[in-house]
C-alpha atoms as a PDB file:
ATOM      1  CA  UNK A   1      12.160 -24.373  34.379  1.00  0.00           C
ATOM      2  CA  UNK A   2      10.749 -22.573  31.056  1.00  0.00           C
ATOM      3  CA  UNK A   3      12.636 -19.340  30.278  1.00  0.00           C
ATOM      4  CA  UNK A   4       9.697 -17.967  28.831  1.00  0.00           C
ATOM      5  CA  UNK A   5       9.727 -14.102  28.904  1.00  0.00           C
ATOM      6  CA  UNK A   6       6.755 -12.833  30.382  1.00  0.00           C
ATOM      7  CA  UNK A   7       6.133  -8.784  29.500  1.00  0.00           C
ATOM      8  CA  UNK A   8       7.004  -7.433  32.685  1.00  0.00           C
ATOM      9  CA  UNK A   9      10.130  -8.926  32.770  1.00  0.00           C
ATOM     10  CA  UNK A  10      10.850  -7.436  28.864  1.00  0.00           C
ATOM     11  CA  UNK A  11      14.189  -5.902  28.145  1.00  0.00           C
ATOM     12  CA  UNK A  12      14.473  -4.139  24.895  1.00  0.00           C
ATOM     13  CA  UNK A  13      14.899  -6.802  22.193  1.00  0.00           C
ATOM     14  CA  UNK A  14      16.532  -7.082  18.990  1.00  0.00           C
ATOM     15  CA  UNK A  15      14.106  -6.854  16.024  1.00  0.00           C
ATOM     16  CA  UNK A  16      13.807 -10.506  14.965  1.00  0.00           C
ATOM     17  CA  UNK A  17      16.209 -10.563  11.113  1.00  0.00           C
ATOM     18  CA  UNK A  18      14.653 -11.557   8.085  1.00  0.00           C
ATOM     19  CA  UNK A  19      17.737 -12.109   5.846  1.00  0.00           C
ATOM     20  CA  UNK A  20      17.145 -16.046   5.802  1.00  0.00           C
ATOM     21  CA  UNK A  21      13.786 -15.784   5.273  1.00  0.00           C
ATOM     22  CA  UNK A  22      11.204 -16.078   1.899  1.00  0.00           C
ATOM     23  CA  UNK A  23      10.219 -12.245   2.967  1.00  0.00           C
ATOM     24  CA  UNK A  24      13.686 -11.159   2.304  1.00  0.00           C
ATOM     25  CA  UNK A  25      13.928 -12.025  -1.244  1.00  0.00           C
ATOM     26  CA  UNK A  26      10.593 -10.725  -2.021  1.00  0.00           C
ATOM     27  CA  UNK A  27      11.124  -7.012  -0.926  1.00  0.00           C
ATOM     28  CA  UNK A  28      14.774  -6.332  -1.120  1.00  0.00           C
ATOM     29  CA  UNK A  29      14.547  -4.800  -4.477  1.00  0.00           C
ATOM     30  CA  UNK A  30      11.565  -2.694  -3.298  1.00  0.00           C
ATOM     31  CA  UNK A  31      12.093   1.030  -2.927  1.00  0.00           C
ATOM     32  CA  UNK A  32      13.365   2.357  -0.104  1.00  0.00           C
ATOM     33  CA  UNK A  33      10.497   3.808   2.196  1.00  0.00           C
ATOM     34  CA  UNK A  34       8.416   0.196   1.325  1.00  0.00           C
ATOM     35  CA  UNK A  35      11.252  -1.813   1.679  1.00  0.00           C
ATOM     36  CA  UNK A  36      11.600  -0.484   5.613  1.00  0.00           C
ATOM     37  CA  UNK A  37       7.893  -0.493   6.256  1.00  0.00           C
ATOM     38  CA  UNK A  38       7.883  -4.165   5.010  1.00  0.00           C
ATOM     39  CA  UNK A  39      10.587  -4.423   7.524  1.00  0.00           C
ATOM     40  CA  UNK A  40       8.659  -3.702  10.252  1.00  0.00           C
ATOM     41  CA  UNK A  41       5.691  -5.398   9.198  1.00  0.00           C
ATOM     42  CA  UNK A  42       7.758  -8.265   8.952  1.00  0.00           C
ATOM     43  CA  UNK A  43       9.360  -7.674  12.317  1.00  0.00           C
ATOM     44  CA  UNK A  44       5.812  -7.270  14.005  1.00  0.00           C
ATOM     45  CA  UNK A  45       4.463 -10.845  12.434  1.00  0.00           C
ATOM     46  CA  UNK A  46       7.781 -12.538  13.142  1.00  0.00           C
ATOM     47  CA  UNK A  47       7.310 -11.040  17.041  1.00  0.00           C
ATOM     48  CA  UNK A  48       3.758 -12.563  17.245  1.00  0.00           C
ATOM     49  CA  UNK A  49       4.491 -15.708  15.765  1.00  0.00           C
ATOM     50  CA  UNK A  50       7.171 -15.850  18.116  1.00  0.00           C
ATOM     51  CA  UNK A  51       5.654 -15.141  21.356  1.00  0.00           C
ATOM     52  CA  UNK A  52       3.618 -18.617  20.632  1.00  0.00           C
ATOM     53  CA  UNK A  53       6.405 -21.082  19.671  1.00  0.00           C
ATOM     54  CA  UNK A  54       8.464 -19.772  22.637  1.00  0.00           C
ATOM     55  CA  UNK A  55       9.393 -22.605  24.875  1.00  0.00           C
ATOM     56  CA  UNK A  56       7.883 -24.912  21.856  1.00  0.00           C
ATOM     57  CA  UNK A  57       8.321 -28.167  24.553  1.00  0.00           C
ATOM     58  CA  UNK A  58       6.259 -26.847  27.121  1.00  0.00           C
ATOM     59  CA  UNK A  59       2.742 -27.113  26.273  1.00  0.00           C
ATOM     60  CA  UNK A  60       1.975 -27.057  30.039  1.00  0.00           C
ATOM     61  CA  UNK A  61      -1.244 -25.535  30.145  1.00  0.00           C
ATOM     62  CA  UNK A  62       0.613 -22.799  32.860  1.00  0.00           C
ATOM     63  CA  UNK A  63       2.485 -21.705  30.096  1.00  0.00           C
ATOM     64  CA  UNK A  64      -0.420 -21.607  27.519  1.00  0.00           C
ATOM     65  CA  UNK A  65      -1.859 -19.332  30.253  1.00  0.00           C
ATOM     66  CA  UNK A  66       0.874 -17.365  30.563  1.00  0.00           C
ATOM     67  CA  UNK A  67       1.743 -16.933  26.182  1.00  0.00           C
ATOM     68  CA  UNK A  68      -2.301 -16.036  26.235  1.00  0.00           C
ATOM     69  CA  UNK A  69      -1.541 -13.226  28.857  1.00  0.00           C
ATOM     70  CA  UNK A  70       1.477 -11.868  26.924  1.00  0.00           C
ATOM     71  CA  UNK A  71      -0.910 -12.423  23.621  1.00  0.00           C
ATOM     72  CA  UNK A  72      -3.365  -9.845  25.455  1.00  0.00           C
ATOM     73  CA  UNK A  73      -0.769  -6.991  27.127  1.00  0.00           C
ATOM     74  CA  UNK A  74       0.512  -7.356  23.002  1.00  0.00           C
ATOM     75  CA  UNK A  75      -2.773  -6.631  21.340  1.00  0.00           C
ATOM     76  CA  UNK A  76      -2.972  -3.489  24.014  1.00  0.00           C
ATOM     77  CA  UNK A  77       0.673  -2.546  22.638  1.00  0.00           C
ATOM     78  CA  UNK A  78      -0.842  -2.766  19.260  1.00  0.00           C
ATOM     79  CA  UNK A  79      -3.532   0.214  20.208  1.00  0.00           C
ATOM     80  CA  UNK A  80      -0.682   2.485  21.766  1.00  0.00           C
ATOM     81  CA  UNK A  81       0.719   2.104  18.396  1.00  0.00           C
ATOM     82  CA  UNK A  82      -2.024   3.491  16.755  1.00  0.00           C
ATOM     83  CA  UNK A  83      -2.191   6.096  19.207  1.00  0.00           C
ATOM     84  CA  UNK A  84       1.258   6.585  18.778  1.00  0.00           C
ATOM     85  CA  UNK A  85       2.246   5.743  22.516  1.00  0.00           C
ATOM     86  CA  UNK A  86       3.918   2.745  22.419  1.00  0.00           C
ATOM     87  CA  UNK A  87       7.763   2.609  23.540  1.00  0.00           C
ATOM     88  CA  UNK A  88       8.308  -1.248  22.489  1.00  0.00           C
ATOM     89  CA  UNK A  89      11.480  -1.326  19.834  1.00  0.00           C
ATOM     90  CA  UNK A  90       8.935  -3.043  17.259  1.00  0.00           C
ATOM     91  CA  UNK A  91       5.613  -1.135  17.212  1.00  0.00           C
ATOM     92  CA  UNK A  92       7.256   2.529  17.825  1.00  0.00           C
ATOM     93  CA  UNK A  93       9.039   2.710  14.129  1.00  0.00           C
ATOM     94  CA  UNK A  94       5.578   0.255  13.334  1.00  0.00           C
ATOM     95  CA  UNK A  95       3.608   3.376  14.145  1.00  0.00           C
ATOM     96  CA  UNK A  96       4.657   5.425  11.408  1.00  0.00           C
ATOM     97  CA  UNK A  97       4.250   2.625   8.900  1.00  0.00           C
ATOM     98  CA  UNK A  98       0.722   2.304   9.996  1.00  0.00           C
ATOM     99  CA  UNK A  99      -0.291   6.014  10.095  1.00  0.00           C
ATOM    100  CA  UNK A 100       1.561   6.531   6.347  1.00  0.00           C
ATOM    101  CA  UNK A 101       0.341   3.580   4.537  1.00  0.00           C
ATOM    102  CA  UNK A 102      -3.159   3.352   6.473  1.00  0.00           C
ATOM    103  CA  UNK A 103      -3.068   0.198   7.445  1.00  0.00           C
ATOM    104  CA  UNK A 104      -6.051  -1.116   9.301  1.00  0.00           C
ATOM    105  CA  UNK A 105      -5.700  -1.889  12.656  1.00  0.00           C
ATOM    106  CA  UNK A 106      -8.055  -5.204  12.657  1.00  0.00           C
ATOM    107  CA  UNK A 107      -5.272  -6.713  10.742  1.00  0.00           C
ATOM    108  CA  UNK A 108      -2.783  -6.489  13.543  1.00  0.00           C
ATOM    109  CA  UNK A 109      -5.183  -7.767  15.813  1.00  0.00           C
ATOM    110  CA  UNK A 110      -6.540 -10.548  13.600  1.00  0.00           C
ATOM    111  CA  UNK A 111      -2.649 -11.587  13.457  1.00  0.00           C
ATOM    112  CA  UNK A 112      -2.998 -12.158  16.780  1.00  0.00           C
ATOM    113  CA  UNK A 113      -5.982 -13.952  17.231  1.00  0.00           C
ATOM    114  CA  UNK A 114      -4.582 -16.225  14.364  1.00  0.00           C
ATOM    115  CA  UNK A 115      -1.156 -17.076  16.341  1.00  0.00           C
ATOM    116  CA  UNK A 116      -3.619 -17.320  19.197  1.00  0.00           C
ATOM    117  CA  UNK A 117      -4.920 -19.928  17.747  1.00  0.00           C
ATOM    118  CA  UNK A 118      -2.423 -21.981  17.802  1.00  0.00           C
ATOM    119  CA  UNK A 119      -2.464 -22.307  21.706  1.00  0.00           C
ATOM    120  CA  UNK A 120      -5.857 -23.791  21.892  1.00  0.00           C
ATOM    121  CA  UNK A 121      -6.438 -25.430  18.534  1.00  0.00           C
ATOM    122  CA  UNK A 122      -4.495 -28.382  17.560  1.00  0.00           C
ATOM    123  CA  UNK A 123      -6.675 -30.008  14.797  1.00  0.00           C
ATOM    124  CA  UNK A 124      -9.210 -28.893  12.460  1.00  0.00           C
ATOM    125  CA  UNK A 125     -11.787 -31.086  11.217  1.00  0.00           C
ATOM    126  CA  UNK A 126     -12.647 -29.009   7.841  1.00  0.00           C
ATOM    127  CA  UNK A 127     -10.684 -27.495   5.134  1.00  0.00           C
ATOM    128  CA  UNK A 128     -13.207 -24.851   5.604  1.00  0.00           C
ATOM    129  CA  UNK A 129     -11.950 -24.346   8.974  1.00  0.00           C
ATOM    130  CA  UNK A 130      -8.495 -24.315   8.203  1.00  0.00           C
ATOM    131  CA  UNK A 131      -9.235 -21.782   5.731  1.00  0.00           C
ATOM    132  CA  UNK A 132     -10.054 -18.981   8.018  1.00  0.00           C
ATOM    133  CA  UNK A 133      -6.905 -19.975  10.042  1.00  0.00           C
ATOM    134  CA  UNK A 134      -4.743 -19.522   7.029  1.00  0.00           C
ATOM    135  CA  UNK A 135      -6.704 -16.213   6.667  1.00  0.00           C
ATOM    136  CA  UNK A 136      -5.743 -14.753   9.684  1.00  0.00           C
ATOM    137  CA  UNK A 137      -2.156 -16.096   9.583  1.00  0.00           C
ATOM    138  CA  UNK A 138      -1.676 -15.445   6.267  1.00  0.00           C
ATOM    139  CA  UNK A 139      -3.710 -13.764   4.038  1.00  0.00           C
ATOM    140  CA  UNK A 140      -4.388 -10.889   6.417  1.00  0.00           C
ATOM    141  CA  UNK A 141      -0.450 -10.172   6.337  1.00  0.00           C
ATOM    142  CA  UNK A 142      -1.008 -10.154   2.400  1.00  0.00           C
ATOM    143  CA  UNK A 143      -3.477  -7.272   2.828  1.00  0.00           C
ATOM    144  CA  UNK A 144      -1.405  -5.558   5.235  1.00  0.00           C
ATOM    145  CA  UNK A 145       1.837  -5.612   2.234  1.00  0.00           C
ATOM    146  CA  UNK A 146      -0.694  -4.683  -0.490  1.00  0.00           C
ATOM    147  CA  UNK A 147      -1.346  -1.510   1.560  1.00  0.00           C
ATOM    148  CA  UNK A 148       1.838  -0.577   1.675  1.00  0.00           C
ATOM    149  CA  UNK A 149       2.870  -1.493  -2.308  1.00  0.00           C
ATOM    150  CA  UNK A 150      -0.629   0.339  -3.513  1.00  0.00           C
ATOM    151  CA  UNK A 151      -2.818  -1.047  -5.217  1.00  0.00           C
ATOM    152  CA  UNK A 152      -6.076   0.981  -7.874  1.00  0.00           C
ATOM    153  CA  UNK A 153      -8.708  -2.525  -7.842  1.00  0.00           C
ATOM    154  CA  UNK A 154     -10.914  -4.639  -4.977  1.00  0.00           C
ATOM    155  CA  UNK A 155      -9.613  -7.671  -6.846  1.00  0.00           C
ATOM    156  CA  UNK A 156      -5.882  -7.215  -5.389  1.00  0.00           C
ATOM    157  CA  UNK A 157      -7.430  -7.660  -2.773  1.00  0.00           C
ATOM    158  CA  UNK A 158      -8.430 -10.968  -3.491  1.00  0.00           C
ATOM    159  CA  UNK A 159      -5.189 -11.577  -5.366  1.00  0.00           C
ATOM    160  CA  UNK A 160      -3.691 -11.160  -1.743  1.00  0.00           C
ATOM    161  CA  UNK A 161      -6.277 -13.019   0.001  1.00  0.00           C
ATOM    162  CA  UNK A 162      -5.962 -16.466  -2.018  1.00  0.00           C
ATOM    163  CA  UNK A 163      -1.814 -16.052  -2.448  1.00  0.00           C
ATOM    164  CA  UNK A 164      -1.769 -15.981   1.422  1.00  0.00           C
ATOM    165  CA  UNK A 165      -3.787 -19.005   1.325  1.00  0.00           C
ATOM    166  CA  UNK A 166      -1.377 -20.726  -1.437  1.00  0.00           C
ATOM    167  CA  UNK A 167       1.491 -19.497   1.077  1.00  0.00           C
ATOM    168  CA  UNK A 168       0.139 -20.795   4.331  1.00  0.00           C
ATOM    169  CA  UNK A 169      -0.750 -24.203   2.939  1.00  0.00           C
ATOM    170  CA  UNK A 170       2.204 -24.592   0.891  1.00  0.00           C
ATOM    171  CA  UNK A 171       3.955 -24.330   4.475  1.00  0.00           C
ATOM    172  CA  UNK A 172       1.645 -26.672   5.871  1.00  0.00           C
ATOM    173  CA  UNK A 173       2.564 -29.556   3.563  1.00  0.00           C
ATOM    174  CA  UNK A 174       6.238 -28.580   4.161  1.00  0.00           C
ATOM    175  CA  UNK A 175       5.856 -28.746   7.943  1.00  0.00           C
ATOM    176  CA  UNK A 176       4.323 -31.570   8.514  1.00  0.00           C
ATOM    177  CA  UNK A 177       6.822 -33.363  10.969  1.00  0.00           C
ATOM    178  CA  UNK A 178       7.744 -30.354  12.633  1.00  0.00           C
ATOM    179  CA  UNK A 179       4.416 -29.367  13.373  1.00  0.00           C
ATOM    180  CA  UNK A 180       3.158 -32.740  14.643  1.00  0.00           C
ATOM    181  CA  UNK A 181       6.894 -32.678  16.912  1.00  0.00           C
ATOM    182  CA  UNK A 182       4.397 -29.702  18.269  1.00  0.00           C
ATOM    183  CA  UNK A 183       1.223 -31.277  18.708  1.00  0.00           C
ATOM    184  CA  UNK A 184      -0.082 -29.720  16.039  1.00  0.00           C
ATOM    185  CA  UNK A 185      -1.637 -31.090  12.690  1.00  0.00           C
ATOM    186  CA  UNK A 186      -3.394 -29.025  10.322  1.00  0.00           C
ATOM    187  CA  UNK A 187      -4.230 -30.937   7.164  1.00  0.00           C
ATOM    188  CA  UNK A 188      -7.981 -31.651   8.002  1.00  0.00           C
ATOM    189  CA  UNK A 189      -9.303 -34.543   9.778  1.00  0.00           C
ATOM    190  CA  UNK A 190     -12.115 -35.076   7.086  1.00  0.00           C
ATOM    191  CA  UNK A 191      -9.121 -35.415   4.404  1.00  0.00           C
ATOM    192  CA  UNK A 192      -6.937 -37.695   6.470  1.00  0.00           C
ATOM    193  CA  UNK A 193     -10.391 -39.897   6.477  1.00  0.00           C
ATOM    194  CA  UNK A 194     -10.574 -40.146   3.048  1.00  0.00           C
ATOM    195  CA  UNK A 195      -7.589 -41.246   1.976  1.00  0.00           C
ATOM    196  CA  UNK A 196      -7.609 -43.529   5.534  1.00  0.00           C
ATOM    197  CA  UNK A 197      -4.557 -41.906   6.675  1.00  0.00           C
ATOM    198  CA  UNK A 198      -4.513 -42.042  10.478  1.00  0.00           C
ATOM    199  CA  UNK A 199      -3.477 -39.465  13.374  1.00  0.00           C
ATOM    200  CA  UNK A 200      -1.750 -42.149  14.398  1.00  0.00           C
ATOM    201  CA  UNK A 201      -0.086 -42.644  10.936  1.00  0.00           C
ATOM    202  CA  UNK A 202       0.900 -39.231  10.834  1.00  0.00           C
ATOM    203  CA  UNK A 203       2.204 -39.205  14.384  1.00  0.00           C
ATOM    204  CA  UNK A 204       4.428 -42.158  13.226  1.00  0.00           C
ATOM    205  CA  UNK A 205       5.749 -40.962  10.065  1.00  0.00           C
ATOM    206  CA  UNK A 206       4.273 -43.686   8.101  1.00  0.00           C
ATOM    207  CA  UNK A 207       4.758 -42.929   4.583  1.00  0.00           C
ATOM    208  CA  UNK A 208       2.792 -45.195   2.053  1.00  0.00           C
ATOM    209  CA  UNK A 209       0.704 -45.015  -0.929  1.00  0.00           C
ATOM    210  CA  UNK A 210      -2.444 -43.330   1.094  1.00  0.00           C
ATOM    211  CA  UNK A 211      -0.016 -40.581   2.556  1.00  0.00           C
ATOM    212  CA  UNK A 212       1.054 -39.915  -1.475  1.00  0.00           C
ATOM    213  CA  UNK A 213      -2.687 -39.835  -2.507  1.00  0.00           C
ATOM    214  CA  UNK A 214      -3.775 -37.692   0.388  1.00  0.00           C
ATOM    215  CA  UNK A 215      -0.441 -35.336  -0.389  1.00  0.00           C
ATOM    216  CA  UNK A 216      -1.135 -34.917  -3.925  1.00  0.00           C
ATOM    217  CA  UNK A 217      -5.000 -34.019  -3.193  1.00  0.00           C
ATOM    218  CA  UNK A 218      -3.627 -31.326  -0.826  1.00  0.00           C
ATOM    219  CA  UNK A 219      -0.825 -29.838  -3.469  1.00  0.00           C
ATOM    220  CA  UNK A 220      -3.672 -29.738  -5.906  1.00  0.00           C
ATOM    221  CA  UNK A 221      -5.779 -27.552  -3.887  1.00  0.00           C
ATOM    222  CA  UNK A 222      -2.737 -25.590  -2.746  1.00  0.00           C
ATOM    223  CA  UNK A 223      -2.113 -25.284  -6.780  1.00  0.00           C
ATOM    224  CA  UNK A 224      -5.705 -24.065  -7.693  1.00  0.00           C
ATOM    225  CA  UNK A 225      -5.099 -20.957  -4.691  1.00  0.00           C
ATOM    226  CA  UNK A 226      -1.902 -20.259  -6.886  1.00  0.00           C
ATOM    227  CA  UNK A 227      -3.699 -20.210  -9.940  1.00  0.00           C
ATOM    228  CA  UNK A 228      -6.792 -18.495  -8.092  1.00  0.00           C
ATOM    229  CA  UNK A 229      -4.076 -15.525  -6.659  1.00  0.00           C
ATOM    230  CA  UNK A 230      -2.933 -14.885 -10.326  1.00  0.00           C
ATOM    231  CA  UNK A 231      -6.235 -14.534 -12.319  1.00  0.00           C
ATOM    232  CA  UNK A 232      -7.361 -11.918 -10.065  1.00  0.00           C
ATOM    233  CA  UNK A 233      -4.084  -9.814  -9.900  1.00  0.00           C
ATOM    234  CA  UNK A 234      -4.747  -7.089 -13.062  1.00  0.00           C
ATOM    235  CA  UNK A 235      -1.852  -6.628 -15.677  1.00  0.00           C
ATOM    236  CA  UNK A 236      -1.172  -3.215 -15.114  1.00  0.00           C
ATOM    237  CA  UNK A 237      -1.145  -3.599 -11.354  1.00  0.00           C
ATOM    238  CA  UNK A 238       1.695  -6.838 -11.724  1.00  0.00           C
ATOM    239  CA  UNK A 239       4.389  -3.757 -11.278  1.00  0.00           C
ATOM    240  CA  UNK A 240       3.266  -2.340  -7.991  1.00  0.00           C
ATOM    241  CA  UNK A 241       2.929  -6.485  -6.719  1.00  0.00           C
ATOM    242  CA  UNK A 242       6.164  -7.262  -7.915  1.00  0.00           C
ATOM    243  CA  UNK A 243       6.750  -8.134  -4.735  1.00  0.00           C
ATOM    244  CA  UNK A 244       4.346 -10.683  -4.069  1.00  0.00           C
ATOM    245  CA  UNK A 245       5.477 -12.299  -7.229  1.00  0.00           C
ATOM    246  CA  UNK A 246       8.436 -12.979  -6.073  1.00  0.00           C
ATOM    247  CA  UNK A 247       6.829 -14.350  -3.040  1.00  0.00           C
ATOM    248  CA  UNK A 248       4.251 -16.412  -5.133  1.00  0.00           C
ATOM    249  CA  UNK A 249       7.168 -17.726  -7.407  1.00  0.00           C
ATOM    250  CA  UNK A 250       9.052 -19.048  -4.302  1.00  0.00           C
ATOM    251  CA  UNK A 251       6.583 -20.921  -2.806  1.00  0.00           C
ATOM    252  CA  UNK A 252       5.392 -22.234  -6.353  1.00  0.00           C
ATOM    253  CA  UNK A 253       8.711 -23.649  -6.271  1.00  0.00           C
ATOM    254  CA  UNK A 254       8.713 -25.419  -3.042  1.00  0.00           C
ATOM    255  CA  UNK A 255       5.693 -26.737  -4.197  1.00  0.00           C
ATOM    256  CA  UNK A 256       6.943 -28.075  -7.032  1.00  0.00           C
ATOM    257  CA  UNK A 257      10.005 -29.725  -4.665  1.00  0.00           C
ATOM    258  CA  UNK A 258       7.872 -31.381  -2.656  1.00  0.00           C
ATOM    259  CA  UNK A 259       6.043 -33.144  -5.603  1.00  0.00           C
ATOM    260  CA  UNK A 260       9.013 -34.049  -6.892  1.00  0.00           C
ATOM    261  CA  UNK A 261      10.559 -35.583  -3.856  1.00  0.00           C
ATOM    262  CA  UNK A 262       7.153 -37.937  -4.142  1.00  0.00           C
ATOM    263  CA  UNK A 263       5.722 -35.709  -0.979  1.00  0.00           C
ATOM    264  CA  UNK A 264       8.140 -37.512   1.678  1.00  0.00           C
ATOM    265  CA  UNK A 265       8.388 -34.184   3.807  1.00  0.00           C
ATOM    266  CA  UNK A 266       9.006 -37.042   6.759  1.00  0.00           C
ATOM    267  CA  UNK A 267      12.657 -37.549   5.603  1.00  0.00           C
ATOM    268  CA  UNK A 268      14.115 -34.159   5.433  1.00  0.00           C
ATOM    269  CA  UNK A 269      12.427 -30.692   5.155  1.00  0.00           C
ATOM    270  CA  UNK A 270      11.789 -29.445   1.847  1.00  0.00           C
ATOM    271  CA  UNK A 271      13.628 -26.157   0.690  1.00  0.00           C
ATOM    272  CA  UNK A 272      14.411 -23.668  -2.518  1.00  0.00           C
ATOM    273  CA  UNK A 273      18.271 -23.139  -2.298  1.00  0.00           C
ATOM    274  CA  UNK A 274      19.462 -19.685  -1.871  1.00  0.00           C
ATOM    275  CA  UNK A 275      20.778 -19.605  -5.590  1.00  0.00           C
ATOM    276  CA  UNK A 276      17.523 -20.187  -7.002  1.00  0.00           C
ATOM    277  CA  UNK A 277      15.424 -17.853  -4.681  1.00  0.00           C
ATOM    278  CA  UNK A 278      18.169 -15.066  -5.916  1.00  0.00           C
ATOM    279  CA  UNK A 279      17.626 -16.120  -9.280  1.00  0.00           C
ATOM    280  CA  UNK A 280      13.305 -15.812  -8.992  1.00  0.00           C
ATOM    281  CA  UNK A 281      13.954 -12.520  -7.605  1.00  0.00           C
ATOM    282  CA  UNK A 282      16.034 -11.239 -10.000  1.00  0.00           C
ATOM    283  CA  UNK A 283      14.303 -12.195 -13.066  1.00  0.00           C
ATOM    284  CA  UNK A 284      10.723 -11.106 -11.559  1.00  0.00           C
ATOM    285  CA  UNK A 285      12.483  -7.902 -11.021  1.00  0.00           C
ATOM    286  CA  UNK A 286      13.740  -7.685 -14.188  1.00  0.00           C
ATOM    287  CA  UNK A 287      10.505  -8.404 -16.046  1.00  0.00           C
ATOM    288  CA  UNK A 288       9.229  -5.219 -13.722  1.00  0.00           C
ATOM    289  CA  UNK A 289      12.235  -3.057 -14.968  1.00  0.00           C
ATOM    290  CA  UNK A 290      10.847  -3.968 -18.550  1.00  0.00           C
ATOM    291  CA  UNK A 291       7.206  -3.680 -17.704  1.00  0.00           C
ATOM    292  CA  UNK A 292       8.184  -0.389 -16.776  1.00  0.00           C
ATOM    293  CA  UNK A 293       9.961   1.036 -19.773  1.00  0.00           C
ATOM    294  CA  UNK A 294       7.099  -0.305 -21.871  1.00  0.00           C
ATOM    295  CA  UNK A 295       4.640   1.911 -20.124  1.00  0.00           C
ATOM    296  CA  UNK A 296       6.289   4.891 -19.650  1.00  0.00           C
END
């Protein structure tokens, strides 16, 4: 029997812990008050996200049904937060962040509807398609952090739209086995075409020379978001998006890893070690430190 929780049968829940996580290392060295609203940001995103992969055997469409009908009572928990009447141990310190830091509220939801998603789409036949899932998944939590770090120009705002992009499909082409064990696959059917590299292929783990040509099309794309992300993101607004560049340097990295292990994400999943995320962080933070002297 699943052990999904349904709402109604809640209890108060521990806010999901990000100390393992690529999030961590980008904001621990924030200030303060951002560092606990990206926190709860965090916490809210992780929640969602969670609600979804619950139970991640059971695809049963009963409890598709039944994640849709959480999906629903959580968007409503969403508006009491914005109202400032929700009780739940996530939104009600969420609240505040959202009030102070005027976040919209159509990102929330549009988090939703992106983890939604996931429950009733299970291939996408266009890059352009998996685009505006990576947008909702991704990029939208981008312009929810930029919010909260400030930001003076309209292109940050695409700086945080394409980095979420880079982000999203960087994970993609990490998670390729564990999202098939799923059901799902995202790289687009019109790509695994082209390179004639079957479902079926993918489903079986077969890794060739048209798996390593259709990988190294994908990393290039994921590349020219990367590049895309950083052209748009101003000089003097790098020290308020510290943040993300610890975030973009990261996942730049993993990129890098999976290249260099020749794209096999079959054999083991891909990772940055601990030591080296520390190491990104702490150098991006100290290039802020000196940005900062220099223009005070």
């Amino acid at each position: 029997m699943s052990n999904l929780i349904l709402p109604e049968d809640e209890q108060i829940l521990t806010v999901p812990q990000q100390s393992t996580t690529n999030f961590f290392y980008s904001f621990s060295f924030l200030p303060r008050d951002e560092r606990e609203a990206m926190h709860r940001v965090y916490a809210f995103c992780r929640y969602t996200d969670d609600i979804v992969d619950a139970d991640p055997q059971n695809n049963s469409e009963d409890i598709i049904h039944r994640k849709r009908e959480r999906l629903m009572w959580w968007r409503n928990e969403v508006d009491k937060c914005y109202s400032g009447t929700s009780n739940h141990p996530i939104l009600l310190p969420l609240s505040a962040v959202v009030h102070r830091f005027a976040i919209p509220r159509q990102y929330l939801h549009m988090l939703i509807d992106g983890c939604e998603r996931d429950l009733i789409q299970s291939r996408y036949e266009t890059f352009e398609e998996l685009k505006e899932y990576c947008y909702s998944v991704a990029s939208v939590v981008g312009l929810m952090c930029i919010e909260i770090f400030g930001y003076k120009y309209d292109e940050t705002r695409e700086y945080a739209v394409n980095l979420g992009y880079a982000l999203q499909m960087t994970n993609i082409l990490r998670d390729i086995r564990q999202d098939k064990e799923r059901g799902r696959i995202y790289l687009p059917q019109e790509d695994l075409r082209r390179f004639d590299y079957s479902q079926e292929d993918l489903e079986n783990e077969v890794y060739n020379d048209n798996f390593i040509e259709l990988m190294s099309f994908e990393t290039r794309r994921v590349r020219e978001y990367f590049h895309k992300a950083r052209a748009a993101l101003r000089p003097d607004e790098r020290i308020t998006m510290f943040a993300a560049e610890i975030m973009d340097a990261i996942y730049y990295r993993l990129l890098e890893k999976i290249e260099l292990q020749e794209y096999n994400v079959y054999r083991r999943k891909i990772s940055v070690s601990t030591p080296h995320k520390v190491l990104i962080a702490l150098r991006l933070w100290m290039k802020t430190r000196f940005l900062m002297r220099r223009t005070a």
